[in-house]
N, C-alpha and C. Protein backbone atom coordinates (compact mmCIF):
# COMPACT_ATOMS: atom_id res chain seq x y z
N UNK A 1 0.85 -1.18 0.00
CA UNK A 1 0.00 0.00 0.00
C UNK A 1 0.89 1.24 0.00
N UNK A 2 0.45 2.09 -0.55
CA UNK A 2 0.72 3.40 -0.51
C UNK A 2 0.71 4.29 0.40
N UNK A 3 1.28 4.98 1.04
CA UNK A 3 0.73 5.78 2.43
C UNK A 3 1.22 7.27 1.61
N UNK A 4 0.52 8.14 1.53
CA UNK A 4 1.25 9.59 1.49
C UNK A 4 0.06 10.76 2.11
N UNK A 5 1.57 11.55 2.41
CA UNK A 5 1.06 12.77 3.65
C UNK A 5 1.25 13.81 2.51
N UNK A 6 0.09 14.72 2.81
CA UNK A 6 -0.37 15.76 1.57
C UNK A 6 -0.36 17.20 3.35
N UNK A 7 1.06 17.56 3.47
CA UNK A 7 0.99 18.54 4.16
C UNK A 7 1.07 20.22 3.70
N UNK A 8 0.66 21.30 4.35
CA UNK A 8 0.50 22.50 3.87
C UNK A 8 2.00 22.91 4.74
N UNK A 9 2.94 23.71 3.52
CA UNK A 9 4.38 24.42 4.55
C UNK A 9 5.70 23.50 4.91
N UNK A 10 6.51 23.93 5.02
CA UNK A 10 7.67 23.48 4.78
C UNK A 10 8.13 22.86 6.39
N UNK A 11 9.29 21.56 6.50
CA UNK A 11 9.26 21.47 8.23
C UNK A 11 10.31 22.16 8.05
N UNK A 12 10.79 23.26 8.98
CA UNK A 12 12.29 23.97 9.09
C UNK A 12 13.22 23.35 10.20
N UNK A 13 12.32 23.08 11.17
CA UNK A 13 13.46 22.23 12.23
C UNK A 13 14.09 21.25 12.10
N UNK A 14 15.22 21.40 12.34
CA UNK A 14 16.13 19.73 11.63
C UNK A 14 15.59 18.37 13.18
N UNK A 15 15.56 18.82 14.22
CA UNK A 15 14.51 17.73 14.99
C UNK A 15 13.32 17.32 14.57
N UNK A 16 12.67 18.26 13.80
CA UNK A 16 11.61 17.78 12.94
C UNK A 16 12.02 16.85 11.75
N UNK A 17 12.63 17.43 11.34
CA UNK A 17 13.25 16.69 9.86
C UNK A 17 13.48 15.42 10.13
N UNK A 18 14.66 15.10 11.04
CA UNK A 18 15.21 13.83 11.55
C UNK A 18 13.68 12.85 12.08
N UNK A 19 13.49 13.62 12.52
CA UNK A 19 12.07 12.53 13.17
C UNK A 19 11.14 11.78 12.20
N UNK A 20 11.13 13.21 11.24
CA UNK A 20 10.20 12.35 10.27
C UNK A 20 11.13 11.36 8.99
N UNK A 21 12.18 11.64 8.79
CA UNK A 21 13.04 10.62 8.45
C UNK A 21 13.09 9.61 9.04
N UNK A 22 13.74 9.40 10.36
CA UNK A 22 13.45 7.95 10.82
C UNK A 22 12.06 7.40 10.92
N UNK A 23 11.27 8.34 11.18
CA UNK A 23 9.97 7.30 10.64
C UNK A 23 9.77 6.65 9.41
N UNK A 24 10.37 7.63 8.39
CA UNK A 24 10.51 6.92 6.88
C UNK A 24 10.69 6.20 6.91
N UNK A 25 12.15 5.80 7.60
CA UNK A 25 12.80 4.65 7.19
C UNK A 25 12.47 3.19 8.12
N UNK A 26 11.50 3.53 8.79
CA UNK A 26 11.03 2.40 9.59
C UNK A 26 9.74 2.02 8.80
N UNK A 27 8.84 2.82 8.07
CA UNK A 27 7.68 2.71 7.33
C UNK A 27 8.42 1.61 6.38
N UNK A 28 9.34 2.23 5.36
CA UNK A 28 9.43 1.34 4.32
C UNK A 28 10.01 0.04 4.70
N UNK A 29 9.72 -0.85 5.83
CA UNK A 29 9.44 -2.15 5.94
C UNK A 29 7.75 -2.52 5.37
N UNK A 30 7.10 -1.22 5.93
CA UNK A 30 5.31 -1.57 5.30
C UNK A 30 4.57 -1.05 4.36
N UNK A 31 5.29 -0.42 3.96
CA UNK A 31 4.25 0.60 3.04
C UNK A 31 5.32 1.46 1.76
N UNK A 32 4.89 1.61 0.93
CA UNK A 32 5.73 2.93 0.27
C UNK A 32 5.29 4.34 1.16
N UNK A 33 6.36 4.76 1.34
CA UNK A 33 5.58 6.61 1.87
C UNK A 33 6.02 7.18 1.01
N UNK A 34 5.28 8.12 0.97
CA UNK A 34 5.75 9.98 0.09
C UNK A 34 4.53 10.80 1.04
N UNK A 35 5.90 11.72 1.21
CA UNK A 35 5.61 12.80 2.27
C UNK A 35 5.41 14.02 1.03
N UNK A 36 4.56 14.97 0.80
CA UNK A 36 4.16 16.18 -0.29
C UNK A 36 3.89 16.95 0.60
N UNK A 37 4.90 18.14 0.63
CA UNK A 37 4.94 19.63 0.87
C UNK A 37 4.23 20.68 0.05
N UNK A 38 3.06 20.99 0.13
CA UNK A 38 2.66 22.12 -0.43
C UNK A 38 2.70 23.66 -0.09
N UNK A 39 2.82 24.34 -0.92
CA UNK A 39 3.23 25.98 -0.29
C UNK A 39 1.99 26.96 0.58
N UNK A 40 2.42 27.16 1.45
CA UNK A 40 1.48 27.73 2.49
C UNK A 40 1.75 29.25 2.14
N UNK A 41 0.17 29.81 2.47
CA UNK A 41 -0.14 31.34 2.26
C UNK A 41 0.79 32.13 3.06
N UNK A 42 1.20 33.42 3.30
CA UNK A 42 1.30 34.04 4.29
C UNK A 42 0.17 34.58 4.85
N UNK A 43 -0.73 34.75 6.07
CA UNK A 43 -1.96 34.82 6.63
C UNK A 43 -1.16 36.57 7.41
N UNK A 44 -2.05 37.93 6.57
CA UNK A 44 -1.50 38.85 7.33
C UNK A 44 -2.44 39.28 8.51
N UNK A 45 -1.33 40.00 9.60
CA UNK A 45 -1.75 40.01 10.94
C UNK A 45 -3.29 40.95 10.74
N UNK A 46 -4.47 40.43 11.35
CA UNK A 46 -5.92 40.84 11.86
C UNK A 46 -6.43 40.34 10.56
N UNK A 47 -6.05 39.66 9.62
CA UNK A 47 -6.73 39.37 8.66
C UNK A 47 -8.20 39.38 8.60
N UNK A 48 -9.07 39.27 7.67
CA UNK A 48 -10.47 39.21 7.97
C UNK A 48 -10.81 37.68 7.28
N UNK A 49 -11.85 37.42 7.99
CA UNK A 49 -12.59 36.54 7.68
C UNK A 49 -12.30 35.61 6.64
N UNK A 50 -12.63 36.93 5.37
CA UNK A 50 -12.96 36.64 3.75
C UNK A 50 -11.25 36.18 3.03
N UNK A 51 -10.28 37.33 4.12
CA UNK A 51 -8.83 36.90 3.53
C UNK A 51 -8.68 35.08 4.14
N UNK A 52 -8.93 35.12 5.16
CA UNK A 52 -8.41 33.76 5.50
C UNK A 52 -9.24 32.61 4.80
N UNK A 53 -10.43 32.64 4.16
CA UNK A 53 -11.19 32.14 3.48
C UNK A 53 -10.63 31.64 2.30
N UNK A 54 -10.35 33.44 1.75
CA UNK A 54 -9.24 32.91 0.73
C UNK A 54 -7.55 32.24 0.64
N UNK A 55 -7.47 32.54 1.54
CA UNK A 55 -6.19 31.64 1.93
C UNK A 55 -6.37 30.20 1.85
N UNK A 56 -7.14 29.95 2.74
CA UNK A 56 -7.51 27.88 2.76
C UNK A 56 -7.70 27.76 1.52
N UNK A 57 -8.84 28.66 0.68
CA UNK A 57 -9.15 28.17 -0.79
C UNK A 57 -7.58 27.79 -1.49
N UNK A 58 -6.71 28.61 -1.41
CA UNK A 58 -5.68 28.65 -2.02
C UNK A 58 -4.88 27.50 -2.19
N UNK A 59 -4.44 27.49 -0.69
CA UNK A 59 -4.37 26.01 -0.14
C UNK A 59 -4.38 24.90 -0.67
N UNK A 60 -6.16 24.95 -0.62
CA UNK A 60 -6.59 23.58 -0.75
C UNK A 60 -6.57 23.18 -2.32
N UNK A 61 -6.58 24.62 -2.99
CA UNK A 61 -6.72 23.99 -4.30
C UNK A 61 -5.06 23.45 -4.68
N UNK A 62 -3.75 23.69 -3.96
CA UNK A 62 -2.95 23.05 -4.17
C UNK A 62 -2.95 21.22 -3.49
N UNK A 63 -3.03 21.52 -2.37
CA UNK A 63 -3.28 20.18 -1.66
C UNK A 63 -4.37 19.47 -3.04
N UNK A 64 -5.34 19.46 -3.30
CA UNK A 64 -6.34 18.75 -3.99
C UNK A 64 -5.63 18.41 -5.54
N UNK A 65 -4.30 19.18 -5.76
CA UNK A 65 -3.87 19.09 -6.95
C UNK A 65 -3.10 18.03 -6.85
N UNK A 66 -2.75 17.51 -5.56
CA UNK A 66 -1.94 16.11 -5.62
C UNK A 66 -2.14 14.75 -4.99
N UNK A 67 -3.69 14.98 -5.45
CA UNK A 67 -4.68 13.96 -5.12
C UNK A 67 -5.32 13.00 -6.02
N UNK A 68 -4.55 12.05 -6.40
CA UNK A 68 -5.10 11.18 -7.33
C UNK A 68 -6.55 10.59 -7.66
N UNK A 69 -7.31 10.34 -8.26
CA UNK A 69 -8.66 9.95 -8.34
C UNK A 69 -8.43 8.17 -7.76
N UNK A 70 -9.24 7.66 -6.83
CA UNK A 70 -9.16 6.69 -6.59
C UNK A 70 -8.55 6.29 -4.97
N UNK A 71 -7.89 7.50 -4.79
CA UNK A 71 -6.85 7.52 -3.46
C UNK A 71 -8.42 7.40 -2.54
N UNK A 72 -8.00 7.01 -1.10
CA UNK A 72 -9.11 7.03 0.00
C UNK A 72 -8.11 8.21 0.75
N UNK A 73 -9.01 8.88 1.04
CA UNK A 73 -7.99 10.44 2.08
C UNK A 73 -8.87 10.39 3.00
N UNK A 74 -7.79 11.05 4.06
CA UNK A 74 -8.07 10.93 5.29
C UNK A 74 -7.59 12.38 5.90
N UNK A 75 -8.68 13.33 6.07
CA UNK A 75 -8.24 14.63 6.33
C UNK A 75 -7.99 14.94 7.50
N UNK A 76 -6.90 15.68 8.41
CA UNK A 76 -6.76 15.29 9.67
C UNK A 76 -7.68 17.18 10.10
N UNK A 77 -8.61 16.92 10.95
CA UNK A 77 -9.23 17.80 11.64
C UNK A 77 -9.98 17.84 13.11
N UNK A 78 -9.56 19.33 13.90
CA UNK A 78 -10.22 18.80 15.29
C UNK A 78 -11.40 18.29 15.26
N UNK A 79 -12.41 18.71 14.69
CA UNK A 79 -13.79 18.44 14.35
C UNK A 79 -13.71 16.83 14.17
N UNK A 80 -13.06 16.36 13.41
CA UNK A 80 -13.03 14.86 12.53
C UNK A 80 -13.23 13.90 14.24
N UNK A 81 -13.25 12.63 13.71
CA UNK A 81 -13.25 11.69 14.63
C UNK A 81 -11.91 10.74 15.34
N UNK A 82 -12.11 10.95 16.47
CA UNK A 82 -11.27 10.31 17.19
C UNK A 82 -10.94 8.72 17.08
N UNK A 83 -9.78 8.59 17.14
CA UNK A 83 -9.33 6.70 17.14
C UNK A 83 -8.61 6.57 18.33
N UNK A 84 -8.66 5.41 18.08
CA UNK A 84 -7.24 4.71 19.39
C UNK A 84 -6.17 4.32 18.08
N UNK A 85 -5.24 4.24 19.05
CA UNK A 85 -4.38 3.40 17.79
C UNK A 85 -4.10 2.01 17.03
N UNK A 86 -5.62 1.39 17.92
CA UNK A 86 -5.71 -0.32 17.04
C UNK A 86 -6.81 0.16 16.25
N UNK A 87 -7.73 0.96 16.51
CA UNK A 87 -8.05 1.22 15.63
C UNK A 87 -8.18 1.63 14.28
N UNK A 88 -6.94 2.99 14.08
CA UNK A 88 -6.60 3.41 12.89
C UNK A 88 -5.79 2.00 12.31
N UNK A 89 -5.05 1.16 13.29
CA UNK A 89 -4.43 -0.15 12.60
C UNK A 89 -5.47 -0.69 12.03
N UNK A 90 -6.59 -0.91 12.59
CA UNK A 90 -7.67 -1.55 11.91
C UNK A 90 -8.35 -1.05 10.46
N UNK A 91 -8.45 0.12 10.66
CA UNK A 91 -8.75 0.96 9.63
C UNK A 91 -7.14 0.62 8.22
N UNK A 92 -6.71 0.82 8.88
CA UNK A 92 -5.69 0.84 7.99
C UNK A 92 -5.72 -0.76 7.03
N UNK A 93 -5.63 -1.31 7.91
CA UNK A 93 -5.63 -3.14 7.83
C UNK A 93 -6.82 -2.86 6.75
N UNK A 94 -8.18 -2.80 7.13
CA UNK A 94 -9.35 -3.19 6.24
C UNK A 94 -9.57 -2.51 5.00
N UNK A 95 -8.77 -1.15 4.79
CA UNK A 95 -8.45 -0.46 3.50
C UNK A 95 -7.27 -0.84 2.51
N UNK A 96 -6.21 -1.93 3.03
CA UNK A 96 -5.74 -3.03 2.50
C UNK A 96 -6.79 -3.85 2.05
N UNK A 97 -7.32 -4.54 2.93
CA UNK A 97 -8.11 -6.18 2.53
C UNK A 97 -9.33 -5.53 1.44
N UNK A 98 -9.55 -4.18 1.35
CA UNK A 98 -10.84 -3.71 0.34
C UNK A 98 -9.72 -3.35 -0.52
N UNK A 99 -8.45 -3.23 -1.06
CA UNK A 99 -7.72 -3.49 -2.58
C UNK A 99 -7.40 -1.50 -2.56
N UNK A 100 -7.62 -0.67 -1.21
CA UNK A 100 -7.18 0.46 -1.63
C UNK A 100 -5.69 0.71 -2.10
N UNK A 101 -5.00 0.99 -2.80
CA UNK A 101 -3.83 1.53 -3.27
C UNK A 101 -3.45 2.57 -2.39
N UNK A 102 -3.62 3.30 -2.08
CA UNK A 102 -3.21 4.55 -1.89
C UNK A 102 -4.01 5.26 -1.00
N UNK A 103 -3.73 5.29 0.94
CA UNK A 103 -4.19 6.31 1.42
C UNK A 103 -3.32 7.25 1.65
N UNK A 104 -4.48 8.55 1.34
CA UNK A 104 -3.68 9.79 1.90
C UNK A 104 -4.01 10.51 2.85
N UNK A 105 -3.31 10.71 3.84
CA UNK A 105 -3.62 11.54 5.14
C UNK A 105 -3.32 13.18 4.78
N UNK A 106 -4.04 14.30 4.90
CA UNK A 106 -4.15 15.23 4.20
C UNK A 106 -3.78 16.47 6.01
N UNK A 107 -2.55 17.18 5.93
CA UNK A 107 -2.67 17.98 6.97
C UNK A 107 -2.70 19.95 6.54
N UNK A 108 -3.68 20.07 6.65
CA UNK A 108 -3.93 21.25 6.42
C UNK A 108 -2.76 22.37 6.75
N UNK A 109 -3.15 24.15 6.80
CA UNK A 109 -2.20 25.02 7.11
C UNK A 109 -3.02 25.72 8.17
N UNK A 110 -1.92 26.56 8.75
CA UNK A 110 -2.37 27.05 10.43
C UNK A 110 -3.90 27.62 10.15
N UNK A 111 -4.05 28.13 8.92
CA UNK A 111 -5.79 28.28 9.33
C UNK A 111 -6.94 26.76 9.15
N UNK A 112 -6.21 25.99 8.91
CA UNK A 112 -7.05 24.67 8.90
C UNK A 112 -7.13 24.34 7.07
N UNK A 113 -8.36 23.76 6.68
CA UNK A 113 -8.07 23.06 5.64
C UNK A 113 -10.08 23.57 5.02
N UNK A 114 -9.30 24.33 3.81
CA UNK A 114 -10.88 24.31 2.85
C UNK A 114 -11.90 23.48 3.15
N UNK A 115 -13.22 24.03 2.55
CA UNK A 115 -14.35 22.96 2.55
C UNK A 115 -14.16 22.24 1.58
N UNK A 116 -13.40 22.82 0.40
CA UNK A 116 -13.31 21.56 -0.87
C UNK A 116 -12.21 20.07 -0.49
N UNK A 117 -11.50 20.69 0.62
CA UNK A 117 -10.39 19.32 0.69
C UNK A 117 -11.05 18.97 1.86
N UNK A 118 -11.85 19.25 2.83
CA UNK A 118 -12.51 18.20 3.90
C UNK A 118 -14.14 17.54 2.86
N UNK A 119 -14.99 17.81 1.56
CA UNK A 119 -15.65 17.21 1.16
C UNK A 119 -14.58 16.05 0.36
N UNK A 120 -13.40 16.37 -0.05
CA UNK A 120 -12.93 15.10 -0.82
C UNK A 120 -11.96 14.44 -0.05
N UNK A 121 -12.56 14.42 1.38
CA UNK A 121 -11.79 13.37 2.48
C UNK A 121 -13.07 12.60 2.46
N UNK A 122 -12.86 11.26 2.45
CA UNK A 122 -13.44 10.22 2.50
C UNK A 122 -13.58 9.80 4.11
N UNK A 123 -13.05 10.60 5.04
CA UNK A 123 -13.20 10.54 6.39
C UNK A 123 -12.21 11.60 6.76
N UNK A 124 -12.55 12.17 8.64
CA UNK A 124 -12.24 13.25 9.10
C UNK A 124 -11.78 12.74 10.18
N UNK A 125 -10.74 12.90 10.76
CA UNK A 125 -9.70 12.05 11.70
C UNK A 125 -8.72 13.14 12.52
N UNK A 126 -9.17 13.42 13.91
CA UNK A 126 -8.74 14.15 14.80
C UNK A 126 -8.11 13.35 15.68
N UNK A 127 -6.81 13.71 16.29
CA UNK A 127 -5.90 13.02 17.22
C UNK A 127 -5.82 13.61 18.66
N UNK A 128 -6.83 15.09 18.61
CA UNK A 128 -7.08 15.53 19.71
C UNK A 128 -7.78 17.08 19.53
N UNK A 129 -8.34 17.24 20.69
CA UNK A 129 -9.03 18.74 20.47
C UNK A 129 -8.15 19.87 20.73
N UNK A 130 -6.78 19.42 20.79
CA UNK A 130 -5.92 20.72 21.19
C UNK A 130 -5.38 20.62 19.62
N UNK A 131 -4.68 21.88 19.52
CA UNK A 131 -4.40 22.26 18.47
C UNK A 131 -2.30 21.96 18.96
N UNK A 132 -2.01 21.40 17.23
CA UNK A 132 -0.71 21.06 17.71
C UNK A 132 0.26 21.75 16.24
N UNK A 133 1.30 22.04 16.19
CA UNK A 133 2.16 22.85 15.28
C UNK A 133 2.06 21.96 14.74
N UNK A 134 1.91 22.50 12.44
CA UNK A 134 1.94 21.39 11.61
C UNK A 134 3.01 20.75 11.20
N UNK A 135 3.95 21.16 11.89
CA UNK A 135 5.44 20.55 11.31
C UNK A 135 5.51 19.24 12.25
N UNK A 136 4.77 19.21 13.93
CA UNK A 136 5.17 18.11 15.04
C UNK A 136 3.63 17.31 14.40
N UNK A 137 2.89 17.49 13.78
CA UNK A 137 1.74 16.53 13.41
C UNK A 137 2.19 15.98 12.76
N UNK A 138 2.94 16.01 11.78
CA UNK A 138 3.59 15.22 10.92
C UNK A 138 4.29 14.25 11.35
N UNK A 139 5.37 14.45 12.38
CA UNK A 139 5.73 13.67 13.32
C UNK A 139 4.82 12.71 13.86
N UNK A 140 3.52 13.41 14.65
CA UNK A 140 2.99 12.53 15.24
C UNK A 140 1.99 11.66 14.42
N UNK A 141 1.86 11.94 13.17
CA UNK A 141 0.86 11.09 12.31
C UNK A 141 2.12 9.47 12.02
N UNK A 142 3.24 9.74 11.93
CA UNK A 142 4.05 8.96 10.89
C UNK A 142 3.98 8.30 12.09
N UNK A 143 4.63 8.57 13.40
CA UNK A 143 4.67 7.96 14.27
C UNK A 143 3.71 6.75 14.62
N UNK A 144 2.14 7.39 14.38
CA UNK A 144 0.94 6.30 15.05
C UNK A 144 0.70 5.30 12.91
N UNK A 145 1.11 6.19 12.21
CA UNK A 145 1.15 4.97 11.19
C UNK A 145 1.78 3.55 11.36
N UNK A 146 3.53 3.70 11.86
CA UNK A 146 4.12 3.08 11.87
C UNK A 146 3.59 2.13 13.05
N UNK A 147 3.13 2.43 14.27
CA UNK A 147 2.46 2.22 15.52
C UNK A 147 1.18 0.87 14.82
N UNK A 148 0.60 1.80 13.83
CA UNK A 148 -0.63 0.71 13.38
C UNK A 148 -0.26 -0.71 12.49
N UNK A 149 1.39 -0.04 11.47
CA UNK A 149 1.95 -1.32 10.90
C UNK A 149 2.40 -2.45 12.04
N UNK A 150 2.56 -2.02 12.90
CA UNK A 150 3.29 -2.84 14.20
C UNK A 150 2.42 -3.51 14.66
N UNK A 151 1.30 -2.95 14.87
CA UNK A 151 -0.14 -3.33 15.47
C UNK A 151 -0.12 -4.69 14.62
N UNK A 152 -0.82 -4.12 13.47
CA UNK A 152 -1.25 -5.54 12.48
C UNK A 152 -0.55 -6.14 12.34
N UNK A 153 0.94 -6.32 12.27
CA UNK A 153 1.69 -7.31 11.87
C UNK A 153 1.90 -8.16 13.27
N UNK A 154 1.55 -7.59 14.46
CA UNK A 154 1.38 -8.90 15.99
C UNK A 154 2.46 -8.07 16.63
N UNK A 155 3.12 -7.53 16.37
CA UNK A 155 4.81 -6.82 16.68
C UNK A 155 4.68 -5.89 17.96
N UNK A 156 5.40 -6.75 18.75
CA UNK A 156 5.70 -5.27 19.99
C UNK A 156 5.22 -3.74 19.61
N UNK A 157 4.50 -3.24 20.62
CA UNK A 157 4.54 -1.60 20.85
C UNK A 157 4.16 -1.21 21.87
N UNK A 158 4.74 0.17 22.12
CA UNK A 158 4.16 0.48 23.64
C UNK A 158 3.14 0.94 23.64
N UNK A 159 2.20 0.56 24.81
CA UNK A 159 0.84 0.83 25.35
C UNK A 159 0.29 2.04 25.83
């Protein structure tokens, strides 16, 4: 299967960087990954409403541009629904055994993520109601991926 992360903005921290590298390289025992950086707006200070509106639009119409027809996406939002982590293994597992190719976990930019890229998420998947920097979500998504390959395959993980 395919796994790829459709994130908004660049990671600048090299602790970030490294982190999500070694997750790479622990994924590709299960999965192909590709991690996609898309270019984030600059959001100016008191913005209104209608600017930040247009910002996500902007966004999203890049994010949606590297979205294959056929992919199952998985948009990450506070709103979206909560898992445990046998669960998303499960999820993950049964979008294998149904012949999906290719999920994509989709992480929006600091103003969140268009209505056009949360209608072409095939599900809405929140990891918590606090709000967390998009460069350490990335981190923490690869992290509970690899967590769910471990899961399904019977393999040690911590509890």
């Amino acid at each position: 299967m395919k796994i790829s992360v459709v994130a908004v903005g660049k990671v600048k921290e090299k602790f970030y960087t490294d982190a999500i590298a070694e997750y790479g390289k622990r994924l590709s025992r299960y999965c192909k990954l590709e991690i996609i950086q898309v270019a984030d707006e600059k959001t100016p200070d008191g913005a209104s409403e209608a600017v930040e509106k247009q910002i996500k639009e902007r966004e999203g119409e890049r994010i949606l541009s590297q979205i294959r027809d056929g992919a199952y996406v998985i948009v990450l939002a506070i709103e979206g629904k909560m898992m445990s982590s046998k669960e998303l293994a499960s999820k993950l597992e049964i979008l294998g055994v149904q012949g999906k190719s290719q999920v994509v976990f989709v992480i929006g930019g600091s103003l969140g993520l268009s209505e056009k890229v949360i209608r072409r998420g095939n599900e809405s998947l929140s990891f918590s109601k606090m709000t967390f920097p998009h460069q350490l979500m990335r981190v923490i998504l690869l992290e509970q991926i690899y967590r769910s390959y471990r899961i399904i395959g019977g393999e040690p993980y911590h509890k």
